[in-house]
PDB file of N, CA and C in Angstrom:
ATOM      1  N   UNK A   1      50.816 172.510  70.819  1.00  0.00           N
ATOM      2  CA  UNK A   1      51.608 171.575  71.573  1.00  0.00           C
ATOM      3  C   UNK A   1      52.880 171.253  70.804  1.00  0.00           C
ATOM      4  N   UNK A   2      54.482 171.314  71.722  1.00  0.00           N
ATOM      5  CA  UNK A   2      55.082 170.985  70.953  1.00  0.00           C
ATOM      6  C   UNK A   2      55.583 169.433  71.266  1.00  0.00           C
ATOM      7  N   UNK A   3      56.382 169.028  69.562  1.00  0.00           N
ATOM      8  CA  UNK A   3      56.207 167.479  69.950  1.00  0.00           C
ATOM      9  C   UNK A   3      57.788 167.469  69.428  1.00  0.00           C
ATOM     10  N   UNK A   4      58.587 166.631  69.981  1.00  0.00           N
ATOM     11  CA  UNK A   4      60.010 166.132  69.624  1.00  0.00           C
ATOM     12  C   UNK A   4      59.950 165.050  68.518  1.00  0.00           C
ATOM     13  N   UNK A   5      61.077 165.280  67.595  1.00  0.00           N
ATOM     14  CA  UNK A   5      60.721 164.407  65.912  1.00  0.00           C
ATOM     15  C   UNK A   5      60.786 162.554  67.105  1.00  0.00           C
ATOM     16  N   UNK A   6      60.880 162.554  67.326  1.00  0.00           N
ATOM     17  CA  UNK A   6      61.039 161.048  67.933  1.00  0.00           C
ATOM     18  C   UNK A   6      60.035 161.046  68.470  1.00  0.00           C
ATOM     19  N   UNK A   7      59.063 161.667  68.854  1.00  0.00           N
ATOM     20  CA  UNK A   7      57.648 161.370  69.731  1.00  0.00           C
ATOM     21  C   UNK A   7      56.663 161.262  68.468  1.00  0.00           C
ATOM     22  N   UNK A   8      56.802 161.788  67.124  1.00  0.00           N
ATOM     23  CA  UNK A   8      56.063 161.803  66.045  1.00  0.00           C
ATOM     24  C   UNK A   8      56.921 160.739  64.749  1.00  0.00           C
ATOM     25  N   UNK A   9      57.791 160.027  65.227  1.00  0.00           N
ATOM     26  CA  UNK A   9      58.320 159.049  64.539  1.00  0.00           C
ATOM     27  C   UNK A   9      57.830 157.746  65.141  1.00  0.00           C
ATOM     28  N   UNK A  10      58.088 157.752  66.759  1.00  0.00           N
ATOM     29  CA  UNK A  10      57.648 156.500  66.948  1.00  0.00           C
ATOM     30  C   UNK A  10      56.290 156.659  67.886  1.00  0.00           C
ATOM     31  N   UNK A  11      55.417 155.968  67.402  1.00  0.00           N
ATOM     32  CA  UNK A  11      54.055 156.416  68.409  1.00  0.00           C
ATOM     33  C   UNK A  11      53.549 154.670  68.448  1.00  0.00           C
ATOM     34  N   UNK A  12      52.729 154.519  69.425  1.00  0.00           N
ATOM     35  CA  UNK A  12      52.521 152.940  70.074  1.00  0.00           C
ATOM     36  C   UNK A  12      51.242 152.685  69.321  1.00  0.00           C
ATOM     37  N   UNK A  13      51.268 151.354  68.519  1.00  0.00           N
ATOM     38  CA  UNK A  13      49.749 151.333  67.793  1.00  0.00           C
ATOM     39  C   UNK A  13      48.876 150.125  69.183  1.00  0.00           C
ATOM     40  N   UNK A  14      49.686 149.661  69.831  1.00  0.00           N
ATOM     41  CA  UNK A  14      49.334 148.722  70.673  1.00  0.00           C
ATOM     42  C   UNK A  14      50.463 148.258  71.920  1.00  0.00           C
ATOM     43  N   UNK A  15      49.800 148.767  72.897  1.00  0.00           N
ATOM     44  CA  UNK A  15      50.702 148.002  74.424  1.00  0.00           C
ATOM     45  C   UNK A  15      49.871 146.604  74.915  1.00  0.00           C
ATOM     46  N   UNK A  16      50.584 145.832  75.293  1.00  0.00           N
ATOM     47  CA  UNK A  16      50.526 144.502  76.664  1.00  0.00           C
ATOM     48  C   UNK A  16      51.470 144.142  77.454  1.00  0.00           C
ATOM     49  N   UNK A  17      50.470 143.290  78.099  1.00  0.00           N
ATOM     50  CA  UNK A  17      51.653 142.711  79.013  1.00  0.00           C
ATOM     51  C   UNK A  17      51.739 141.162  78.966  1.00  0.00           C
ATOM     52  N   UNK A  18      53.087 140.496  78.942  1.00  0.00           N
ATOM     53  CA  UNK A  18      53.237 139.399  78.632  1.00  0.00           C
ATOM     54  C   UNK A  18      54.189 139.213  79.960  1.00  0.00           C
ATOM     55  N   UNK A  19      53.805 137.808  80.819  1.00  0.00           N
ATOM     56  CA  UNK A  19      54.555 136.917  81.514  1.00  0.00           C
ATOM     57  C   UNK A  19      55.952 137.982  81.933  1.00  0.00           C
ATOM     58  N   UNK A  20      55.444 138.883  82.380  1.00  0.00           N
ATOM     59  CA  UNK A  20      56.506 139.570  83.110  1.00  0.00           C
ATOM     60  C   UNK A  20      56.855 140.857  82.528  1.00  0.00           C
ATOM     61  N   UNK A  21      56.904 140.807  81.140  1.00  0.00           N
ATOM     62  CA  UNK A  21      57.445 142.171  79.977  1.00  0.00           C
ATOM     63  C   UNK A  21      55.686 143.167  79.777  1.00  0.00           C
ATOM     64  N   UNK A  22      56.476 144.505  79.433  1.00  0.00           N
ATOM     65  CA  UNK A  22      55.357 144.895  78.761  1.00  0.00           C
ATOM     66  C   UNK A  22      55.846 145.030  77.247  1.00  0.00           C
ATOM     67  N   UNK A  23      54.837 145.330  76.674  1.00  0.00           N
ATOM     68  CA  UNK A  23      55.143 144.845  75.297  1.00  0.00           C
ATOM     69  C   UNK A  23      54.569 145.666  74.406  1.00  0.00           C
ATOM     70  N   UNK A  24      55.017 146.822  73.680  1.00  0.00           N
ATOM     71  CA  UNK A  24      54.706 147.842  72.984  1.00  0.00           C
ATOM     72  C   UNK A  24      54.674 147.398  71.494  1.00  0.00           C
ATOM     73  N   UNK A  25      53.781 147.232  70.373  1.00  0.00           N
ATOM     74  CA  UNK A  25      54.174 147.608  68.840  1.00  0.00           C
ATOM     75  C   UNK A  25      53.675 149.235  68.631  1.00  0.00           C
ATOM     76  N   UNK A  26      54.948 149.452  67.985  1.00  0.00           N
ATOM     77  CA  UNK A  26      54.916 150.803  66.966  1.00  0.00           C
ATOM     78  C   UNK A  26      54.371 151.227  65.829  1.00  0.00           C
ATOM     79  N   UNK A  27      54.272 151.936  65.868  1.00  0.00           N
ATOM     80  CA  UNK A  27      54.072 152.180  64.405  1.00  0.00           C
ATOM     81  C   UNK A  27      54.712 151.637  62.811  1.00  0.00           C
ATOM     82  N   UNK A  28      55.834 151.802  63.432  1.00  0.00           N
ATOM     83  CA  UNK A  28      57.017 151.143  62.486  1.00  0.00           C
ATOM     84  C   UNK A  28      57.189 149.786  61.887  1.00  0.00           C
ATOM     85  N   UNK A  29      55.987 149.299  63.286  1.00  0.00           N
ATOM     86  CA  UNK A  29      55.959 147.654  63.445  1.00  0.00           C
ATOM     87  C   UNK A  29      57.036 147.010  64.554  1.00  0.00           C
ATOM     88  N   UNK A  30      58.452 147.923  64.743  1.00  0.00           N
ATOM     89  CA  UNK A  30      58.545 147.319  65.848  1.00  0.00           C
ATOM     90  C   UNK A  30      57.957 147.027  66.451  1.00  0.00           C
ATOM     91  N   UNK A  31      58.660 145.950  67.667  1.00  0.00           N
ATOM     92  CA  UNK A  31      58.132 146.069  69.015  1.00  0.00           C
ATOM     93  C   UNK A  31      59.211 146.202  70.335  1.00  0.00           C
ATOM     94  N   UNK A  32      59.136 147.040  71.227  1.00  0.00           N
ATOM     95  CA  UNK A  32      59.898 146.977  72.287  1.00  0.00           C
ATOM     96  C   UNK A  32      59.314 146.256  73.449  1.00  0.00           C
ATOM     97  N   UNK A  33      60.195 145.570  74.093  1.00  0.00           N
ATOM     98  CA  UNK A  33      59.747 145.018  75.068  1.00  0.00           C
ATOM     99  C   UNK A  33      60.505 145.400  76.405  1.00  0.00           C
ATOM    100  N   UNK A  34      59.913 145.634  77.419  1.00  0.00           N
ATOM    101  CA  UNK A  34      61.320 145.312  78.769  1.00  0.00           C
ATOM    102  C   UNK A  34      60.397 145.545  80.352  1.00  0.00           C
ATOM    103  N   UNK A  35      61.007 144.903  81.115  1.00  0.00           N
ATOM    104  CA  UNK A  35      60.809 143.759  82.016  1.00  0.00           C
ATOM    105  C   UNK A  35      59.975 144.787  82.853  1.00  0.00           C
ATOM    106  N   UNK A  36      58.562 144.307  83.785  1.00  0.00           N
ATOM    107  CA  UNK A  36      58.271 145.119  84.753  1.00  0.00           C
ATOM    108  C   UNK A  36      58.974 144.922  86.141  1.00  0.00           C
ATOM    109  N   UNK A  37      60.197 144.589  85.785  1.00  0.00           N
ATOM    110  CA  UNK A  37      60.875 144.801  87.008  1.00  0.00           C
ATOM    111  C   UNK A  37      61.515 145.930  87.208  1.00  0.00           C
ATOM    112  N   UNK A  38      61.762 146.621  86.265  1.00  0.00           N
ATOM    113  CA  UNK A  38      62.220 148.147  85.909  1.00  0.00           C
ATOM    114  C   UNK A  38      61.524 149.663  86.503  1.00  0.00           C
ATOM    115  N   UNK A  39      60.141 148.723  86.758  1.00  0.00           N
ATOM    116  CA  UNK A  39      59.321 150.190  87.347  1.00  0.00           C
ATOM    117  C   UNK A  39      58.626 149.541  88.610  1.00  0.00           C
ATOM    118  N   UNK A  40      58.669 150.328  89.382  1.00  0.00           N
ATOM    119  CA  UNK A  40      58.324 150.141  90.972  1.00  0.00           C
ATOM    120  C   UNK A  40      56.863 150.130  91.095  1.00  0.00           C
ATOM    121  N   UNK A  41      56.672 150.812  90.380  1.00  0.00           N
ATOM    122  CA  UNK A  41      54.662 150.558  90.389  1.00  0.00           C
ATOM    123  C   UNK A  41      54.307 149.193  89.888  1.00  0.00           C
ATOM    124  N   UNK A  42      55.116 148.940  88.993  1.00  0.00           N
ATOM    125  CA  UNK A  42      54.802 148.020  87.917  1.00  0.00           C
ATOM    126  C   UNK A  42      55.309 146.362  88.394  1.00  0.00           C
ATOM    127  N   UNK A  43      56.103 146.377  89.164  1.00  0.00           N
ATOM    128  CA  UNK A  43      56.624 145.382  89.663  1.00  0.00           C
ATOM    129  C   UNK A  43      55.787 144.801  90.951  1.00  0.00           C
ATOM    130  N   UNK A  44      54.946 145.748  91.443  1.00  0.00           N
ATOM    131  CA  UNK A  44      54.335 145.506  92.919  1.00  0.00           C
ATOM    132  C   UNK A  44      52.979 145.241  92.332  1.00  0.00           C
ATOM    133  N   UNK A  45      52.335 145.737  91.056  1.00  0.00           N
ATOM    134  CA  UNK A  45      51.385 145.267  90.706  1.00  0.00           C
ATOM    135  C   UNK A  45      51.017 143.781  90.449  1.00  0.00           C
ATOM    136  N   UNK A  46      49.660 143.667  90.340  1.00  0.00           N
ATOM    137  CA  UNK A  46      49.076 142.293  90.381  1.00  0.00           C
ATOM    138  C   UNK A  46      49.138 141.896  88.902  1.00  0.00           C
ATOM    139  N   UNK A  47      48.905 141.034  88.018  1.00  0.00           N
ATOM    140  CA  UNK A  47      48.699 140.902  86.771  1.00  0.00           C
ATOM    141  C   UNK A  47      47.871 141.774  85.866  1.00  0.00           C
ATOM    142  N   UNK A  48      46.533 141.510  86.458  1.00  0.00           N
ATOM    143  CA  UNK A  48      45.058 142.545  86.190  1.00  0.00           C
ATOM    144  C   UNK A  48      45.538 143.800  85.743  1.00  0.00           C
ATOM    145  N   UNK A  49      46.174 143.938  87.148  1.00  0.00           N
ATOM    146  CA  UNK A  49      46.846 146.077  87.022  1.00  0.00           C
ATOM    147  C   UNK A  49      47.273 146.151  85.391  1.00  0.00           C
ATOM    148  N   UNK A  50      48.680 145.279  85.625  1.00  0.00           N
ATOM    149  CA  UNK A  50      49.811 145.154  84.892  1.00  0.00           C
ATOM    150  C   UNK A  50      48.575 145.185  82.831  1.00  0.00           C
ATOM    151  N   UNK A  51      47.594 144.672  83.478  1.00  0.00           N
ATOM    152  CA  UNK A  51      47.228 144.289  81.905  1.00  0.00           C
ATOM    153  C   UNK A  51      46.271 145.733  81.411  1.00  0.00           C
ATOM    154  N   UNK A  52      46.405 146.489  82.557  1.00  0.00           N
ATOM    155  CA  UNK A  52      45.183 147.365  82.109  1.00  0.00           C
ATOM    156  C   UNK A  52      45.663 148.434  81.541  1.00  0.00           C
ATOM    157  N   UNK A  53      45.941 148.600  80.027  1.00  0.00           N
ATOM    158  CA  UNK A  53      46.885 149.584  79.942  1.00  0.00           C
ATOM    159  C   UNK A  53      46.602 149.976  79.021  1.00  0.00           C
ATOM    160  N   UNK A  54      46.558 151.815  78.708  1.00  0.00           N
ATOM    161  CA  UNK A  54      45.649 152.640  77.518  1.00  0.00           C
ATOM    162  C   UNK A  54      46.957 153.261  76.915  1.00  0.00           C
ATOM    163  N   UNK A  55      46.767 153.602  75.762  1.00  0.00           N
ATOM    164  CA  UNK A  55      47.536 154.446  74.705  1.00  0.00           C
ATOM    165  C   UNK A  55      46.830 155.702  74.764  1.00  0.00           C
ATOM    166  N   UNK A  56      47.902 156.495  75.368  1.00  0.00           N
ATOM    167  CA  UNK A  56      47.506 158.332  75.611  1.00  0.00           C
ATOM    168  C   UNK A  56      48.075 159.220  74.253  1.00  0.00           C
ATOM    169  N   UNK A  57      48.009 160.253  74.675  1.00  0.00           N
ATOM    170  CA  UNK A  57      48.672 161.471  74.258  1.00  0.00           C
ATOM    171  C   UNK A  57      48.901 160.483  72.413  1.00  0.00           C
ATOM    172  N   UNK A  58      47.771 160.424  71.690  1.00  0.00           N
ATOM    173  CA  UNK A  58      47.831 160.079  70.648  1.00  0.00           C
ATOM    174  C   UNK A  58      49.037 159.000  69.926  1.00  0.00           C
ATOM    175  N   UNK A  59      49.540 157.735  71.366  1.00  0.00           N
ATOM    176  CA  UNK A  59      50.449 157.057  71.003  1.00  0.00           C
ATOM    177  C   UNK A  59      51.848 157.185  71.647  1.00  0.00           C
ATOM    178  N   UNK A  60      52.013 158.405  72.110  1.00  0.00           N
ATOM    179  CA  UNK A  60      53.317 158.989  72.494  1.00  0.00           C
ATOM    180  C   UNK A  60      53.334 158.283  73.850  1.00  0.00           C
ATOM    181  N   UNK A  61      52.508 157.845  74.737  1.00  0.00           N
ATOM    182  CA  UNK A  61      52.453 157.703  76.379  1.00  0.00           C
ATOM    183  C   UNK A  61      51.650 156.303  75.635  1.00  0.00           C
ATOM    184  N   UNK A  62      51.352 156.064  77.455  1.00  0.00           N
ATOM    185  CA  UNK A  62      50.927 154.831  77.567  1.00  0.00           C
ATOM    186  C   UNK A  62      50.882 154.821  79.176  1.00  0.00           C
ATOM    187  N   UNK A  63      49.816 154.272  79.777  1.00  0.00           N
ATOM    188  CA  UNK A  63      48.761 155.030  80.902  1.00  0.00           C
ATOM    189  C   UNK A  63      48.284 153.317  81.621  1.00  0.00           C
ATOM    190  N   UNK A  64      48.763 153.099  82.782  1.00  0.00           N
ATOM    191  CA  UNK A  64      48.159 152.289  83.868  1.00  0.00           C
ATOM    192  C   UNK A  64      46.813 152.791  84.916  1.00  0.00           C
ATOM    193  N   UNK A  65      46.029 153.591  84.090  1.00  0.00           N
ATOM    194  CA  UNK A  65      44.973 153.759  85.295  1.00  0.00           C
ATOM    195  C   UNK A  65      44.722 153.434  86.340  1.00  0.00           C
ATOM    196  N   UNK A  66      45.110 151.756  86.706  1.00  0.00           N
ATOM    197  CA  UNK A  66      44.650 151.087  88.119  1.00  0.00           C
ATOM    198  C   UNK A  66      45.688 151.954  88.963  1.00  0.00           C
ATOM    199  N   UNK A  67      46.843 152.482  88.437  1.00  0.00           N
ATOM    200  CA  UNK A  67      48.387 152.188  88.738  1.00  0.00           C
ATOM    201  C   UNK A  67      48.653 153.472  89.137  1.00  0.00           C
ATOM    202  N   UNK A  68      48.154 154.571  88.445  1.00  0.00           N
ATOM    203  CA  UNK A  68      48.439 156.029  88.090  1.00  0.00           C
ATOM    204  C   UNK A  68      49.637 156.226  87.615  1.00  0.00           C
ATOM    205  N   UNK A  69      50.150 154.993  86.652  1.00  0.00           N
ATOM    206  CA  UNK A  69      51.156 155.164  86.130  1.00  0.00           C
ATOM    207  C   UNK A  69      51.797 155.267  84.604  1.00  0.00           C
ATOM    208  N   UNK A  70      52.299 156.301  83.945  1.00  0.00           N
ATOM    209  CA  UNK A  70      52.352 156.355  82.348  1.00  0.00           C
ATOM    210  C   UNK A  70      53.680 156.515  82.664  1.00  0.00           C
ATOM    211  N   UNK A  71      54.162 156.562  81.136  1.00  0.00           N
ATOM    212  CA  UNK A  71      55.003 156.700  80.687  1.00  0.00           C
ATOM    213  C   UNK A  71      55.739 157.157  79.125  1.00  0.00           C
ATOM    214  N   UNK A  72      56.101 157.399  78.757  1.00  0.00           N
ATOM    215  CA  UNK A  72      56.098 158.144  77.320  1.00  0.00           C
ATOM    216  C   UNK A  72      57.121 156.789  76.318  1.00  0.00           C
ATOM    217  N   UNK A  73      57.065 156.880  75.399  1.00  0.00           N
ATOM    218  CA  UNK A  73      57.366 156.165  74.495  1.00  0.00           C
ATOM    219  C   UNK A  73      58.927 156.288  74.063  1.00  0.00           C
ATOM    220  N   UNK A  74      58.904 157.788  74.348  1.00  0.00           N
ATOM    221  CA  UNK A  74      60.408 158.109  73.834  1.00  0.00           C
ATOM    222  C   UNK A  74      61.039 157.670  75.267  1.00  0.00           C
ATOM    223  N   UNK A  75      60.990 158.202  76.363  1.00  0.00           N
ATOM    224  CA  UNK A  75      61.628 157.669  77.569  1.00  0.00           C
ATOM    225  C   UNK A  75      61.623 156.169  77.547  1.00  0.00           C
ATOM    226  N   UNK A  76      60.611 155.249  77.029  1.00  0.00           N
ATOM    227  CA  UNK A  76      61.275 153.814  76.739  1.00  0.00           C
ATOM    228  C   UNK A  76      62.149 153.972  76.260  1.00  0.00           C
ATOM    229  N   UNK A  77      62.371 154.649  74.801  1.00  0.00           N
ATOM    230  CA  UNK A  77      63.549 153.830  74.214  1.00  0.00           C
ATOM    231  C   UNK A  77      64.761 154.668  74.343  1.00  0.00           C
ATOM    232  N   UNK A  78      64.309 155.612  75.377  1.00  0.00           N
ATOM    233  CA  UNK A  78      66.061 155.780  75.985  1.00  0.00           C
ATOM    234  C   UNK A  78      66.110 155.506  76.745  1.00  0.00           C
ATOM    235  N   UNK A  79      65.555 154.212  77.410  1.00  0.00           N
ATOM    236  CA  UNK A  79      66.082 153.434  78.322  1.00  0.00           C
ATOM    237  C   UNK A  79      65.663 153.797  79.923  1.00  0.00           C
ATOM    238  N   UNK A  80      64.292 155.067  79.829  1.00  0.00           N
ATOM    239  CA  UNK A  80      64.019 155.457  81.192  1.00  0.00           C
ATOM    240  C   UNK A  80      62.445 154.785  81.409  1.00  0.00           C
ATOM    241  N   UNK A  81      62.282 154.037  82.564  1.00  0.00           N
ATOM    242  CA  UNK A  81      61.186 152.765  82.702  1.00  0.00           C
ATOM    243  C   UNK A  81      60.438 153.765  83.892  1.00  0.00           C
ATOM    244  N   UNK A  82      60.543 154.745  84.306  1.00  0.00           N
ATOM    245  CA  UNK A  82      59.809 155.484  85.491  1.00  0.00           C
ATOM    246  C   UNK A  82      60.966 154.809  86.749  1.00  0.00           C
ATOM    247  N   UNK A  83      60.380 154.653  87.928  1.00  0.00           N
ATOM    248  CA  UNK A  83      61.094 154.342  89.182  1.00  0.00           C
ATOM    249  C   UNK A  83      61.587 152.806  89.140  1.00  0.00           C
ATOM    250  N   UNK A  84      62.890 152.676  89.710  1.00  0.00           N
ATOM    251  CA  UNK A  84      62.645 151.427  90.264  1.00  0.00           C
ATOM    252  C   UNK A  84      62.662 151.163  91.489  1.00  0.00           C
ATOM    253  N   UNK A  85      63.198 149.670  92.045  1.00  0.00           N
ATOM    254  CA  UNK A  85      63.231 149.708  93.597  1.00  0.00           C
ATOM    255  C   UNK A  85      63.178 150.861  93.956  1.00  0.00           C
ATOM    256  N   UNK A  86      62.351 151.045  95.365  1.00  0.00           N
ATOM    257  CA  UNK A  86      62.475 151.922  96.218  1.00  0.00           C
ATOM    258  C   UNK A  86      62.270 151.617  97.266  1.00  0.00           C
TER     259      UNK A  86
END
């Protein structure tokens, strides 16, 4: 499998969801945060949904099961949240 140096620099030791944000720490210890108003799945979800959320692909993703919705770690932090409005 190949992996991009930024998918093996920053990997998620822990996701939540807080009062609207989801809320990633890194490895690094950052943490990124940004709004579920950004993703269309994520915005129509209930809280529950919003909280049910697994660390995939060894950190790199991050996975809404209720939702069928992931997303990769590096696409956070360039600023791509999956869909919005639609």
């Amino acid at each position: 499998m190949k992996y991009m140096v930024a998918e093996l620099m920053f990997v998620a030791e822990k996701a939540w969801h807080d009062n609207g944000m989801i809320c990633i720490l890194l490895s690094d210890q950052k943490e990124v945060r940004f709004p579920v108003s950004l993703n269309y799945k994520l915005n129509l979800a209930s809280d529950l949904q919003r909280n049910n959320i697994e660390i995939i692909c060894n950190g790199t993703g991050i996975h809404w099961p209720d939702l069928d919705e992931d997303l990769s770690i590096t696409g956070i932090l360039e600023g791509r949240f999956g869909y919005g409005k639609q």
